[in-house]
Structures are given as C-alpha cells and as structure tokens.
Protein backbone atom coordinates (compact mmCIF):
# COMPACT_ATOMS: atom_id res chain seq x y z
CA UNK A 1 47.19 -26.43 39.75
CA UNK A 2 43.92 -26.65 42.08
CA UNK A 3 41.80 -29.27 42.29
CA UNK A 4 37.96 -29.52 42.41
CA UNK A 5 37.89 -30.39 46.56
CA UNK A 6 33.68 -30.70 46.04
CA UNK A 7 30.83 -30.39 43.88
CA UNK A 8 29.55 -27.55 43.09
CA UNK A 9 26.41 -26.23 45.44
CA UNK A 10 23.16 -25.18 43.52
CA UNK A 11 24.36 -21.69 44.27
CA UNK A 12 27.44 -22.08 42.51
CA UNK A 13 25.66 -23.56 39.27
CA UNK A 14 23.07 -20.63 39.05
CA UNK A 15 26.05 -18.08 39.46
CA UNK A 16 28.14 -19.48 37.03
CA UNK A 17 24.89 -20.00 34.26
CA UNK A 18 24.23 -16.52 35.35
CA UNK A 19 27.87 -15.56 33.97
CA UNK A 20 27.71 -16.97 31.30
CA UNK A 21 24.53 -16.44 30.15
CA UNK A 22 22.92 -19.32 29.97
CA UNK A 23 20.14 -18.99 32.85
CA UNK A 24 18.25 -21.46 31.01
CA UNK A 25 20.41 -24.19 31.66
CA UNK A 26 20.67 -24.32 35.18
CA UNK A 27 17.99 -26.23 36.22
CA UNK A 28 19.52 -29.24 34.29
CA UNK A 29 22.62 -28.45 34.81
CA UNK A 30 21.27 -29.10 38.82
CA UNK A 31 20.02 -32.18 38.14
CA UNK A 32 22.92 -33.70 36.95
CA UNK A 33 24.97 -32.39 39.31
CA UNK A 34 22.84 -34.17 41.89
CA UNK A 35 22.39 -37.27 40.39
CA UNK A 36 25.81 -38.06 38.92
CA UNK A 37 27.30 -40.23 41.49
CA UNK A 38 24.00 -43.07 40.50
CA UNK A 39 22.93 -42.26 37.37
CA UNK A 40 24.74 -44.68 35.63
CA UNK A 41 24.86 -47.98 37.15
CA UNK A 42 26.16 -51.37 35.48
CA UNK A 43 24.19 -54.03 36.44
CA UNK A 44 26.81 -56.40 37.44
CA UNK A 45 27.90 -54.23 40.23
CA UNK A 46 24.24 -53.95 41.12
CA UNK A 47 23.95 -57.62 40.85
CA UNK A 48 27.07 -58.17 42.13
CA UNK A 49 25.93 -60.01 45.34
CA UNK A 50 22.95 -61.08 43.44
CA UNK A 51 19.56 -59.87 41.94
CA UNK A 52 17.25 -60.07 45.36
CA UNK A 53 18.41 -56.43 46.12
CA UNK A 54 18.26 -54.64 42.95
CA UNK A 55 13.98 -56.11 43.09
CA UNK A 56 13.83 -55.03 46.99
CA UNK A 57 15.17 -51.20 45.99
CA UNK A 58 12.81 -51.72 43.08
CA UNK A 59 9.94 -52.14 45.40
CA UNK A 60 10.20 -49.67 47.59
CA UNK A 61 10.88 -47.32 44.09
CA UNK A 62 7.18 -48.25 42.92
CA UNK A 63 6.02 -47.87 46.36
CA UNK A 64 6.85 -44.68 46.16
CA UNK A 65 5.29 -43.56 42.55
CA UNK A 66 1.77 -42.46 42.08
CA UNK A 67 1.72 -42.57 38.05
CA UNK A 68 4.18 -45.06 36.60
CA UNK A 69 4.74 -44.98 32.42
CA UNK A 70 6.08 -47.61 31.38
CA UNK A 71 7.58 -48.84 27.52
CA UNK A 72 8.88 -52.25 26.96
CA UNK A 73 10.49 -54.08 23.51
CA UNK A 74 11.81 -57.00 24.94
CA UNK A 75 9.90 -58.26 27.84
CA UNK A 76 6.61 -57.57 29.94
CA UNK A 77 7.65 -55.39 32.68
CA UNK A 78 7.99 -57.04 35.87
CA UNK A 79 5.32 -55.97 38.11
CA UNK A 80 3.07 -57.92 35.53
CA UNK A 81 5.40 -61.01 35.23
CA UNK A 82 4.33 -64.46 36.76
CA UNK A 83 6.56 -66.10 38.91
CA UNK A 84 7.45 -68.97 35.69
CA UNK A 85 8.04 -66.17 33.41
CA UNK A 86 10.38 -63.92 36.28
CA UNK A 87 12.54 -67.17 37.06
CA UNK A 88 13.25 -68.28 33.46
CA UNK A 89 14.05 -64.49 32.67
CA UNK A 90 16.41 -64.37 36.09
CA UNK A 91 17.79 -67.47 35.02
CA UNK A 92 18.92 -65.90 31.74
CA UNK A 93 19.93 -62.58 33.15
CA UNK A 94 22.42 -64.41 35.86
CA UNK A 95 24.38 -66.60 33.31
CA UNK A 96 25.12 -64.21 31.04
CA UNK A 97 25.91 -61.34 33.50
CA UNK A 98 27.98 -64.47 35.66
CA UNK A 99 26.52 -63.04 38.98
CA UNK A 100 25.62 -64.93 42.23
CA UNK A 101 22.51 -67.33 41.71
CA UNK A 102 19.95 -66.00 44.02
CA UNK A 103 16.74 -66.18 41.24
CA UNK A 104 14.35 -68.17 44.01
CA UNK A 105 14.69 -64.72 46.26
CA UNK A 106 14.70 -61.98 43.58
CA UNK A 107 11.69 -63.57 41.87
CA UNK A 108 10.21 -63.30 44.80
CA UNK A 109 10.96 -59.95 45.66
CA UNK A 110 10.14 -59.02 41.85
CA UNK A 111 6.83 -60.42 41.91
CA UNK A 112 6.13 -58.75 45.25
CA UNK A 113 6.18 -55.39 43.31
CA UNK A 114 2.42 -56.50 41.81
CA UNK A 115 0.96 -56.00 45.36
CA UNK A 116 0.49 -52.05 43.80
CA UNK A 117 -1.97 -52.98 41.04
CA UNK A 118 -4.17 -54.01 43.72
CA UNK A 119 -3.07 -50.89 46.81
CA UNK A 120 -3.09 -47.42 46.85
CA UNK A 121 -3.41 -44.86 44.50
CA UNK A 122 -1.28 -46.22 41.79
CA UNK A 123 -1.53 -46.01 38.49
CA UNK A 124 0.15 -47.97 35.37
CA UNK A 125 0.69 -47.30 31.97
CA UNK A 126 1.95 -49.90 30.02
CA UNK A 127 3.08 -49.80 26.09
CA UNK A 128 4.23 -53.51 24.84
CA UNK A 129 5.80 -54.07 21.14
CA UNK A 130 4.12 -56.84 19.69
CA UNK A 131 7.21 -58.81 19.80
CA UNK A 132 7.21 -58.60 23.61
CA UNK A 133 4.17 -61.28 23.32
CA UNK A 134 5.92 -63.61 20.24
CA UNK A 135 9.41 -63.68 22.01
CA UNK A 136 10.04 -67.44 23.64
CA UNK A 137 11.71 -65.57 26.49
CA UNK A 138 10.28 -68.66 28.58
CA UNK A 139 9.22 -72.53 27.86
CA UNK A 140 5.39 -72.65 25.54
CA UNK A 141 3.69 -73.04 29.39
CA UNK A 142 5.47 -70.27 30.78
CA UNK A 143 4.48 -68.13 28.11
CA UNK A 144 1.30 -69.11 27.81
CA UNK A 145 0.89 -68.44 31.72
CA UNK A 146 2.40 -64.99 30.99
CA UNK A 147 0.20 -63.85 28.22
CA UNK A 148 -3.25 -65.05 30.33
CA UNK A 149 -1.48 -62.85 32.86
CA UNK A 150 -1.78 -59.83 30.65
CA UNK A 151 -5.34 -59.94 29.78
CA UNK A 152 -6.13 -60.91 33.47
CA UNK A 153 -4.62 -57.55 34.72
CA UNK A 154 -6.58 -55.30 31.76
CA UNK A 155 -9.44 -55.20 33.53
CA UNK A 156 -7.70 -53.34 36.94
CA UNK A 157 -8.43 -49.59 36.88
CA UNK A 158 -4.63 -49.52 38.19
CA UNK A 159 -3.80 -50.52 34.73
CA UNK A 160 -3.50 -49.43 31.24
CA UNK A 161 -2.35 -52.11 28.67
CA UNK A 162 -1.20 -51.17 25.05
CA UNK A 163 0.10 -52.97 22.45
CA UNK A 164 1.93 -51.11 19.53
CA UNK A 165 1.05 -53.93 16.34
CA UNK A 166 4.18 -55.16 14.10
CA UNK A 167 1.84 -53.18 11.57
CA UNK A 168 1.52 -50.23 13.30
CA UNK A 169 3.07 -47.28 11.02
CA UNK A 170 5.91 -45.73 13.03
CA UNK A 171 6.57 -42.14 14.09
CA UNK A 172 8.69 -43.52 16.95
CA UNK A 173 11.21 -46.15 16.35
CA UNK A 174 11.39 -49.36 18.77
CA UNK A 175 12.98 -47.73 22.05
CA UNK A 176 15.00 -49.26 25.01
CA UNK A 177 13.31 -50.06 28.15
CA UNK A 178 12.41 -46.79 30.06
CA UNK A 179 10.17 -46.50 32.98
CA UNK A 180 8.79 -42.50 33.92
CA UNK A 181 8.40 -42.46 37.99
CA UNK A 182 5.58 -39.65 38.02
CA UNK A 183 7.38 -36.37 36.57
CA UNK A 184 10.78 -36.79 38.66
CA UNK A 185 12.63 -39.81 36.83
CA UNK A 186 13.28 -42.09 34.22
CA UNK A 187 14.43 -45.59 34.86
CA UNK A 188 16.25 -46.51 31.57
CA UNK A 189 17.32 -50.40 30.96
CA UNK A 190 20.14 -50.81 28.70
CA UNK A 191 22.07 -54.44 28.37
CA UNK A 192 24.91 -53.67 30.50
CA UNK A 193 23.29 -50.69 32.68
CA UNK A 194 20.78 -49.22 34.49
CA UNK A 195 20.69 -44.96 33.84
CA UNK A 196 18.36 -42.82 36.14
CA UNK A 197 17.89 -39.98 34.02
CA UNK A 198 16.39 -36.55 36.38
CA UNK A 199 17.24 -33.77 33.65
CA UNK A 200 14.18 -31.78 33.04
CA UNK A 201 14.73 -31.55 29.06
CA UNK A 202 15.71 -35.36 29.34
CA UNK A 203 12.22 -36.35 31.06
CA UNK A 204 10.48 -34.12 28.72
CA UNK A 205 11.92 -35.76 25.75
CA UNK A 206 10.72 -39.46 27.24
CA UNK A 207 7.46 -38.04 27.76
CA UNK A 208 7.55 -36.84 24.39
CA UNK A 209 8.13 -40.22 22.82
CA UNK A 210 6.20 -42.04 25.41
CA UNK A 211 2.95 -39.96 24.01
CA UNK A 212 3.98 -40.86 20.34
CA UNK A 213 4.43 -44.41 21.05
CA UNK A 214 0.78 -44.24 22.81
CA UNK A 215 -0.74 -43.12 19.42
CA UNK A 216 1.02 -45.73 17.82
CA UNK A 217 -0.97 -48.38 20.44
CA UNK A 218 -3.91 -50.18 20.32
CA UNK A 219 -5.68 -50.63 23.65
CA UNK A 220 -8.76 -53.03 24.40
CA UNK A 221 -10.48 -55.38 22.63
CA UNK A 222 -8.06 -55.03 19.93
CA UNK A 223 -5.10 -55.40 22.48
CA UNK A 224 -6.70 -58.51 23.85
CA UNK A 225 -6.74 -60.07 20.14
CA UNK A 226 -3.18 -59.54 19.81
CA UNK A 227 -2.23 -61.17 23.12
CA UNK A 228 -4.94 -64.01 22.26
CA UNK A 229 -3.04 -64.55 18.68
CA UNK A 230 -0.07 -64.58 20.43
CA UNK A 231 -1.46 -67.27 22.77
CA UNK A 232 -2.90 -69.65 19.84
CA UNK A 233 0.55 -69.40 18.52
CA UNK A 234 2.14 -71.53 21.29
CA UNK A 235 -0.59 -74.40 21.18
C-alpha cells in the first residue's frame, strides 16, 4: 500500500478536477489544500504560552488589511475595546481556557491594534447585536467606559458602526464571530477555536450574510441611541 509522501501541487489538483470533471471545483479545492495545516487552530495551543502572541500576530494581520468586515454577538471587537474592558475580558478568557496569565501584555498588544483607526488607508466595518452593548462582560465602569468608547470612534471616517436592534426582524440568524480580511480571508471565532477560512465559495457565503446582517443594522443617530440606552442602563 503507498502512502501520500506530500501534498498535492496546484498542478496535481487541476489535473485531477480536470478528470473528473469537476473544473469548477478546483479553485477551492486549492485553497484548502493550502491552508489546511492552520486553518483550524484551538486556542489553547495558541494561548498555550499565553495570549500576548496570538494579539501581536493579530496586529500585524490588521496591519496588513485595507477593508476589514467585521460581525460580533458577544463582545465589541477588539480594536475598539478599552484597556478596562480588554483586561476583564482576558481575565475571563485565561481561567476558563487555564492558560499562562500574561493579560497586562496581551491587553496591551490588543489595544495596540486601534493605532489603524487613526493610520493608513484602513477601513472598518463593524455590525454589533444589541446584546453586545447589554452583556456585563465587565464591572458597570468598565462598561460604561466601553460603550462611550463606541460612540467616540463613530465619528472616524476609518469606521462604520452598526447595531442590529433586539427588534430588528431577522433574515440572518445571530452568527459566530467572523472577521473578512479584504476579499482573501475570514477570521472565524468559535469557543474552543480559531478557523481561517480562504475557500472562495466559503468567503462568498460570509459576504453573503455579512450584507444581510447590514440590512438588518441601524447606523447613526439611531445607533448612537441604542448604545446611549445601553449606557443609562448601568447608572
């Protein structure tokens, strides 16, 4: 019996798609192919010597993007956290996951990631649930510190803010985290992994649901009321 010595070479995925007739599946087929060996990544092995490098790769990631998309359920993403709201959040993260306490340096490195809404050509889009501003992720003055955060970065022509309302009427249900880098990757945050997804149909179907989830969003003055409602609440 022979065994598979390599991976197959782009070559050898078009030629086989070729005899088989499926042509149209070789550019994902490709993809995967290339990305296999770090797709799927549990986050205690990347936090296995803590969470400082995970924010540094993170960093030079964003550095990297021109147009970022972003959807969030759970928490603001963290180019837009404050430092109190990234170090309760670490904090968190690090007990339950039982990894090296390094939160001092990865909040640090996380909140270094900002430093694009101000540089370059960069360019955010941001969709919140609702419940992303009414979770006590953080202490009342934490949270209130996070929220002011928010409607202090609207204004940036870096940014788009959205909030989809508890009210909204769905056409896409509540998601995980995903982040689109430009038209070359999704960043998808799951509780026990992170999954770099590069298949064409695969990015295509998060731009697909990022656009429906956009509709769903209200942007604005009306965004701003949310996040202030959600700031009265703590008082």
């Amino acid at each position: 019996m022979q065994k598979a010595a390599a991976a197959p070479s782009d070559t050898d995925i078009r030629t086989w798609c070729a005899a088989c007739g499926a042509d149209d599946q070789a550019d994902d087929l490709i993809a995967t192919a290339r990305a296999v060996d770090s797709m799927y990544m549990e986050w205690r092995r990347l936090h296995q010597g803590g969470m400082r490098q995970v924010q540094e790769n993170w960093y030079a990631l964003h550095e990297q993007t021109r147009h970022c998309r972003v959807y969030l359920s759970n928490v603001p993403p963290g180019f837009l956290q404050t430092p109190a709201f990234a170090t309760a959040l670490m904090h968190q993260i690090t007990a339950f996951q039982g990894t090296p306490n390094d939160v001092a340096e990865a909040v640090a490195a996380r909140v270094a990631r900002s430093r694009f809404l101000y540089e370059g050509a960069h360019r955010y889009v941001v969709l919140l649930e609702e419940s992303v501003l009414r979770y006590q992720t953080a202490d009342p003055e934490a949270m209130r510190g996070q929220l002011r955060h928010l409607l202090a970065v609207m204004p940036l022509a870096s940014v788009s803010l959205g909030i989809i309302p508890f009210t909204a009427q769905r056409t896409v249900w509540p998601l995980e985290a995903f982040y689109v880098h430009d038209e070359t990757m999704a960043v998808v945050e799951t509780l026990t992994a992170e999954i770099k997804v590069t298949q064409p149909r695969e990015l295509a179907d998060y731009a697909r649901a990022f656009a429906g989830l956009a509709e769903m969003a209200v942007y604005g003055d009306a965004a701003r009321t949310l996040i202030r409602d959600a700031i009265d609440a703590l008082e």
